[in-house]
N, C-alpha and C. Protein backbone atom coordinates (compact mmCIF):
# COMPACT_ATOMS: atom_id res chain seq x y z
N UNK A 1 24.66 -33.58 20.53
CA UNK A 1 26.02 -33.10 20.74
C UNK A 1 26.69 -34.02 21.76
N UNK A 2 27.33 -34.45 21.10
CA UNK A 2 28.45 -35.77 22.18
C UNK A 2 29.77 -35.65 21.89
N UNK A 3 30.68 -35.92 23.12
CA UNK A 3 31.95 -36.59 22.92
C UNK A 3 32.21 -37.65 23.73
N UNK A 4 32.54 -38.77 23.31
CA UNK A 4 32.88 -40.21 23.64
C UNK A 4 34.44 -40.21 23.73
N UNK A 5 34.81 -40.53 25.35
CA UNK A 5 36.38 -40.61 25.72
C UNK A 5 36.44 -41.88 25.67
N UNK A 6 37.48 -42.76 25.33
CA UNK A 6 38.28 -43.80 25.31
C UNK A 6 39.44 -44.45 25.55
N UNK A 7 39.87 -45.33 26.22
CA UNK A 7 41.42 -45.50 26.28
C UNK A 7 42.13 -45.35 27.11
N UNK A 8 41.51 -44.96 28.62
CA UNK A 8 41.85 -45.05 29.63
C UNK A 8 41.93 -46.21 30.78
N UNK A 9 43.20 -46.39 31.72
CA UNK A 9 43.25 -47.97 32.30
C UNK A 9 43.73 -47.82 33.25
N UNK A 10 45.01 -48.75 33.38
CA UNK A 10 45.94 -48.97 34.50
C UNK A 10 47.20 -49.25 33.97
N UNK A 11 48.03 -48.42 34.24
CA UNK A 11 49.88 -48.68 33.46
C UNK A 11 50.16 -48.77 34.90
N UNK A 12 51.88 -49.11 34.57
CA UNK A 12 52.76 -48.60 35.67
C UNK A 12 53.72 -47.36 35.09
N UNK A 13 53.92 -46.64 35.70
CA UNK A 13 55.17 -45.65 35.51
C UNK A 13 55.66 -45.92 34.77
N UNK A 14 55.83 -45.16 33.89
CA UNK A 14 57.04 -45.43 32.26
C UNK A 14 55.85 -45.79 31.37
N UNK A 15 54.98 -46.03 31.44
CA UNK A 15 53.84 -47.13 30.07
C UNK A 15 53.34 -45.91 29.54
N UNK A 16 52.53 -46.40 28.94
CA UNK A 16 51.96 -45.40 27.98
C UNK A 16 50.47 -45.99 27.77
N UNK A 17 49.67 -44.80 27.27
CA UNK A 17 48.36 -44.97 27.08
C UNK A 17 47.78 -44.03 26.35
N UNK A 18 47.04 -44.85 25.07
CA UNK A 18 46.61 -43.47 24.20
C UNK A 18 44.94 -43.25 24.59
N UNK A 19 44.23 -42.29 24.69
CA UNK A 19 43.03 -41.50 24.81
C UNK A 19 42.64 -41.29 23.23
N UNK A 20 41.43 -41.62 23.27
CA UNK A 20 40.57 -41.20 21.69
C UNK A 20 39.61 -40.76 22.48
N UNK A 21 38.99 -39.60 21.69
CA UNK A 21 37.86 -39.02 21.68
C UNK A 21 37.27 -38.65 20.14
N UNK A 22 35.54 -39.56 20.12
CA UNK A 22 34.68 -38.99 18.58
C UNK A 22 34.12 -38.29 19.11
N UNK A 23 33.52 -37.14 18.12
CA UNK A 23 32.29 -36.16 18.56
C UNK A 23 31.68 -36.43 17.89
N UNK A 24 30.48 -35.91 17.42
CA UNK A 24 29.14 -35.98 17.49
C UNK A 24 28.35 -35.09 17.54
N UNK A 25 27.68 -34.51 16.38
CA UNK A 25 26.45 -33.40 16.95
C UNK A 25 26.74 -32.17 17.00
N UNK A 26 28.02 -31.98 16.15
CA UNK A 26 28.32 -30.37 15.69
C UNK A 26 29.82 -30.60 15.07
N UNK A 27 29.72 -29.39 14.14
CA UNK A 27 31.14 -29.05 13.02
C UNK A 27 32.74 -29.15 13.83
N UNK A 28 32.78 -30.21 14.10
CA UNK A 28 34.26 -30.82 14.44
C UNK A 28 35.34 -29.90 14.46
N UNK A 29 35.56 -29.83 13.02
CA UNK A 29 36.51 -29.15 12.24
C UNK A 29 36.69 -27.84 12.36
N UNK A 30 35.94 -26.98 12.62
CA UNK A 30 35.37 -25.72 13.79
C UNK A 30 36.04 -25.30 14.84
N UNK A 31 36.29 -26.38 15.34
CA UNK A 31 36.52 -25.62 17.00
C UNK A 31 37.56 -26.47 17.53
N UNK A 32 38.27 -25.73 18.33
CA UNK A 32 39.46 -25.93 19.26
C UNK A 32 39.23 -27.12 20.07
N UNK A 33 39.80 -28.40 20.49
CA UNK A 33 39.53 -28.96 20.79
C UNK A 33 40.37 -29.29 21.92
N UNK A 34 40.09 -30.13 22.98
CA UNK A 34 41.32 -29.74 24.13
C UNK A 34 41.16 -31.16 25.21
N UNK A 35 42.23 -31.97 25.95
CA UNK A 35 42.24 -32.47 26.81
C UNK A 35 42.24 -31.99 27.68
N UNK A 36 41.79 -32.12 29.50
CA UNK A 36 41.55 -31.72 30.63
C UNK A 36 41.76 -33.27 31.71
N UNK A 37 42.31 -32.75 32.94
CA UNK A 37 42.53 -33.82 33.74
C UNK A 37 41.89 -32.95 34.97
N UNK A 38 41.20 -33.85 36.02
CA UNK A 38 40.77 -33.53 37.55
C UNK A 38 40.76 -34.70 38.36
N UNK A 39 42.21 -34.48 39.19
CA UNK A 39 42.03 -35.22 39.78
C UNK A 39 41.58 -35.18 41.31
N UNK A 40 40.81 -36.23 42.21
CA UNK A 40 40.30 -36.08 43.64
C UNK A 40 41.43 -34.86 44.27
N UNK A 41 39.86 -33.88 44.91
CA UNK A 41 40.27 -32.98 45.55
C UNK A 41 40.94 -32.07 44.75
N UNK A 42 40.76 -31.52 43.65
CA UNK A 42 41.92 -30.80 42.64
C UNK A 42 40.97 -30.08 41.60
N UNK A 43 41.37 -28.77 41.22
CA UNK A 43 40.49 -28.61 40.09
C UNK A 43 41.06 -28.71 38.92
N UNK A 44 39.48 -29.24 37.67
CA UNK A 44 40.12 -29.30 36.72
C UNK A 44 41.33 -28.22 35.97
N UNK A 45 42.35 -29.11 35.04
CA UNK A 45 43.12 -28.30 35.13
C UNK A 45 43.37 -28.75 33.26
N UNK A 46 43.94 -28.05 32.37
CA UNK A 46 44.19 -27.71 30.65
C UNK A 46 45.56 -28.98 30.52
N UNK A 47 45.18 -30.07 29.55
CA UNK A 47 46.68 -31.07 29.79
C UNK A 47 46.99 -30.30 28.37
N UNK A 48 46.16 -30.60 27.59
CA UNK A 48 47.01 -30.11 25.83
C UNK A 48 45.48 -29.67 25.26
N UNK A 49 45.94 -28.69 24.20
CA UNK A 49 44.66 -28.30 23.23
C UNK A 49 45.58 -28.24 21.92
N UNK A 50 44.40 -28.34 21.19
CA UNK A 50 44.76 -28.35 19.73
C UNK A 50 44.03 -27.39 18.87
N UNK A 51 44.85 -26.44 18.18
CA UNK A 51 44.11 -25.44 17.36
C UNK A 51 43.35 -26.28 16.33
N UNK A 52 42.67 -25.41 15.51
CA UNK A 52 41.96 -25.65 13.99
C UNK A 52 42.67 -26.66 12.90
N UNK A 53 44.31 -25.82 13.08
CA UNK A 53 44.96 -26.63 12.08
C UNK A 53 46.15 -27.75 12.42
N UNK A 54 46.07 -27.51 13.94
CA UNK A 54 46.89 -29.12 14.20
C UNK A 54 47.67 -28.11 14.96
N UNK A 55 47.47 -27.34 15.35
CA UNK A 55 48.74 -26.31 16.18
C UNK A 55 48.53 -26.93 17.88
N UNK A 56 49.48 -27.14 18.72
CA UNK A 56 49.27 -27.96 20.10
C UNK A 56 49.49 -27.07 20.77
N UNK A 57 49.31 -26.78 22.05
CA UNK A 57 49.47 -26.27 23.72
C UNK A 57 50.05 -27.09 24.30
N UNK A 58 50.55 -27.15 25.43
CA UNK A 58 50.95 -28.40 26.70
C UNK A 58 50.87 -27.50 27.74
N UNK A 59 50.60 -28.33 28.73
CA UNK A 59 50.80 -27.95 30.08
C UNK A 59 52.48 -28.20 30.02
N UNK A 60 52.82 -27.75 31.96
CA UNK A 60 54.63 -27.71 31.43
C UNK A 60 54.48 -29.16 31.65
N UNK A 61 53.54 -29.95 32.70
CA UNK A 61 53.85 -30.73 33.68
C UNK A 61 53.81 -31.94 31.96
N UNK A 62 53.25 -31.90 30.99
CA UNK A 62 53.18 -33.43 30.05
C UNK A 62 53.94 -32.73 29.19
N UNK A 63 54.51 -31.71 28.50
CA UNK A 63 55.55 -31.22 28.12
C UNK A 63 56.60 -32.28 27.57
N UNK A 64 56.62 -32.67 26.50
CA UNK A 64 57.47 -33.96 25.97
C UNK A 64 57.00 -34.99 26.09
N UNK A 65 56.02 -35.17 26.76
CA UNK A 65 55.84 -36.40 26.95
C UNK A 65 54.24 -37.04 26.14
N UNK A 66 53.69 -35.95 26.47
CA UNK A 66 52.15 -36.18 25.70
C UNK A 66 52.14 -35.73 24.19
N UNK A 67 51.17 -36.26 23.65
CA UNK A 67 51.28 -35.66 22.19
C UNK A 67 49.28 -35.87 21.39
N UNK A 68 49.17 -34.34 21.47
CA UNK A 68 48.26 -34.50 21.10
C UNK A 68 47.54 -34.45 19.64
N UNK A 69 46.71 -34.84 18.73
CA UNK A 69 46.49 -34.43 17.69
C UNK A 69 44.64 -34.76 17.58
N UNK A 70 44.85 -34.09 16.06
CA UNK A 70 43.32 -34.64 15.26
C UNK A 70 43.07 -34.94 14.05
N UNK A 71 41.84 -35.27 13.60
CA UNK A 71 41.43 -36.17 12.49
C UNK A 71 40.44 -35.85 12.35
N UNK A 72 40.41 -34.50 11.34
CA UNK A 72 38.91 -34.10 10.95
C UNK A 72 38.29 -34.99 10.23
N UNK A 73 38.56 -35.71 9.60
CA UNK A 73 37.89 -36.37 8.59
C UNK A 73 37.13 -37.89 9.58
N UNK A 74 37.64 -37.56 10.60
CA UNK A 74 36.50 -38.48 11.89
C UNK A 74 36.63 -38.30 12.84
N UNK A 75 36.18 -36.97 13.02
CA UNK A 75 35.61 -36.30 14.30
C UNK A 75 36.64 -36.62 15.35
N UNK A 76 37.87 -36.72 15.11
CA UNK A 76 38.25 -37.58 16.61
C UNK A 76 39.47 -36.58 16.63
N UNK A 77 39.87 -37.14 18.46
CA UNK A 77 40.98 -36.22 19.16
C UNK A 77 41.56 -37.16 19.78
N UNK A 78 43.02 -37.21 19.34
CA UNK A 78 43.97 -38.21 20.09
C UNK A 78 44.51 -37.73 21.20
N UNK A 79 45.13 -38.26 22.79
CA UNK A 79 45.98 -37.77 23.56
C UNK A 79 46.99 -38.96 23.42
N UNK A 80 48.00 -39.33 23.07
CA UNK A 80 49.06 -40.42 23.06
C UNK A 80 49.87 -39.59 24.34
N UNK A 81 49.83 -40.74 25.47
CA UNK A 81 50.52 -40.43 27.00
C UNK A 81 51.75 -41.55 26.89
N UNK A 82 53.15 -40.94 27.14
CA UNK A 82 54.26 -41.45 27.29
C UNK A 82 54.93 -41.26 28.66
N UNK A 83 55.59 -42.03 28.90
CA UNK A 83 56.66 -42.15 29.92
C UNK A 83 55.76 -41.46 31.12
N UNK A 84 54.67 -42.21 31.64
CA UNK A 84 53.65 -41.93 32.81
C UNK A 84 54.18 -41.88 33.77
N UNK A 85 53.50 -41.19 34.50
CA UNK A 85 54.09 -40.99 36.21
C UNK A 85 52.80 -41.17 36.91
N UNK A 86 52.83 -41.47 38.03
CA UNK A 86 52.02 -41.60 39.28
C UNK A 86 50.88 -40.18 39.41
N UNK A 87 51.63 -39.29 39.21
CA UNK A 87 51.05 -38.11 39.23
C UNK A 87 50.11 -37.10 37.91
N UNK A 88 50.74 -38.36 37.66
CA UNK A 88 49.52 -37.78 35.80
C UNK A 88 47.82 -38.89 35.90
N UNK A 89 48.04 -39.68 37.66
CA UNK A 89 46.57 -40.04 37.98
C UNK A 89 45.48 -39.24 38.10
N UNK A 90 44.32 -39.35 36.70
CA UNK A 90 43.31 -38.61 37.28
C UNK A 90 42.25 -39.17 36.34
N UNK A 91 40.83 -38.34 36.40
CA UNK A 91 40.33 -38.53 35.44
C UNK A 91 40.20 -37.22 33.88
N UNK A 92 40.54 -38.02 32.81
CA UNK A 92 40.56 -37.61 31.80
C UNK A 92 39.74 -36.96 31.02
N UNK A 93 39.33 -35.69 30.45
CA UNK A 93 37.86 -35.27 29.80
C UNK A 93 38.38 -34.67 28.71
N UNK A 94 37.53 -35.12 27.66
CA UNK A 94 37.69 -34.65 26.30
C UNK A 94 36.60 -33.57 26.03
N UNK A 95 37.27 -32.52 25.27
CA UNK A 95 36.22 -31.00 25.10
C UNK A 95 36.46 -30.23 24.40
N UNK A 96 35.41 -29.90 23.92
CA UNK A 96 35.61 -28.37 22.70
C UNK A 96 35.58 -27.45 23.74
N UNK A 97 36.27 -26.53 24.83
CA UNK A 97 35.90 -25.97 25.52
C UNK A 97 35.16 -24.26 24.97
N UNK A 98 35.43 -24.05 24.03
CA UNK A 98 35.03 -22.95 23.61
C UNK A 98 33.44 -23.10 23.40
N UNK A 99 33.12 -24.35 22.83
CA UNK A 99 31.17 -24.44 23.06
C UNK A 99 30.99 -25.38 24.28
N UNK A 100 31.58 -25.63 25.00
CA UNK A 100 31.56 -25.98 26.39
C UNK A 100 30.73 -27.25 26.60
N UNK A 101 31.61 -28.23 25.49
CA UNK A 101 31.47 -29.28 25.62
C UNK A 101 32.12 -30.63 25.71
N UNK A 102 31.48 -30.92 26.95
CA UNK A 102 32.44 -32.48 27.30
C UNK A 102 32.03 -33.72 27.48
N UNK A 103 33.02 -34.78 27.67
CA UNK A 103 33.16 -35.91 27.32
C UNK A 103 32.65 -36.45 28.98
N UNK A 104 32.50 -37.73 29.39
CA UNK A 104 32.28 -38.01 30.44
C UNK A 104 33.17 -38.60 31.10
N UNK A 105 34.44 -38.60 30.62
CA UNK A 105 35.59 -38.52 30.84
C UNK A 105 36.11 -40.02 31.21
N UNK A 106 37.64 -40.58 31.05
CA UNK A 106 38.06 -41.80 31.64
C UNK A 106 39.31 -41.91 32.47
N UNK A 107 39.06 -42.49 33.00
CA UNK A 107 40.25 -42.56 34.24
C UNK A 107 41.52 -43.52 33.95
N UNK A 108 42.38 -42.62 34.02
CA UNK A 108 44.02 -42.83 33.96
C UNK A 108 44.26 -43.12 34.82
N UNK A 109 45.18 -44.52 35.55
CA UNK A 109 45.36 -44.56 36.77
C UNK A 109 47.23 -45.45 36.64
N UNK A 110 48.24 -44.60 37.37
CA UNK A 110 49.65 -44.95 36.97
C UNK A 110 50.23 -45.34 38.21
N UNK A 111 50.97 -46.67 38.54
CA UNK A 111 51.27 -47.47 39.66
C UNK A 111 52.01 -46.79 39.34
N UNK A 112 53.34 -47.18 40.77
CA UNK A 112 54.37 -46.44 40.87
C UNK A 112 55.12 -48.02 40.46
């Protein structure tokens, strides 16, 4: 049972950066799948989830700006990050949180 995060770097403010996550090692297509950010000193906290059939959540704070989706047909979970801010610095974890499983997450990091 794995999830492999991807796609995390260094922008400046305004850039953009997309996140992939594959799984691995159980029925994909199954279960709710969800981005999470924690950054130093902070607890983790819900950025976007995605129902069964493509239905999204947002936090308020990426609200327009993030866009999340999936691709049953290969295991994978997109986060496409737009118009970045300084404050969307953290590290990134990809997860089915309902079987309470995660990614080892990658770090987003946004100059001002």
């Amino acid at each position: 049972v794995q999830l492999q995060a991807s796609g995390g770097g260094l922008v400046q403010a305004g850039g953009s950066l997309r996140l992939s996550c594959v799984a691995s090692g159980f029925i994909f297509q199954n279960y709710i799948m969800g981005w999470y950010r924690q950054a130093p000193g902070s607890e983790r906290e819900l950025v976007a989830r995605i129902g069964l059939r493509g239905s999204p959540i947002y936090s308020d704070s990426v609200k327009g700006r993030f866009t999340i989706s999936r691709d049953n047909a290969k295991n994978t979970v997109t986060l496409q990050m737009n118009s970045l801010k300084p404050e969307d610095t953290s590290i990134y974890y990809c997860s089915a949180p309902y079987r309470n499983i995660w990614g080892q997450g990658t770090q987003v990091t946004v100059s001002s």
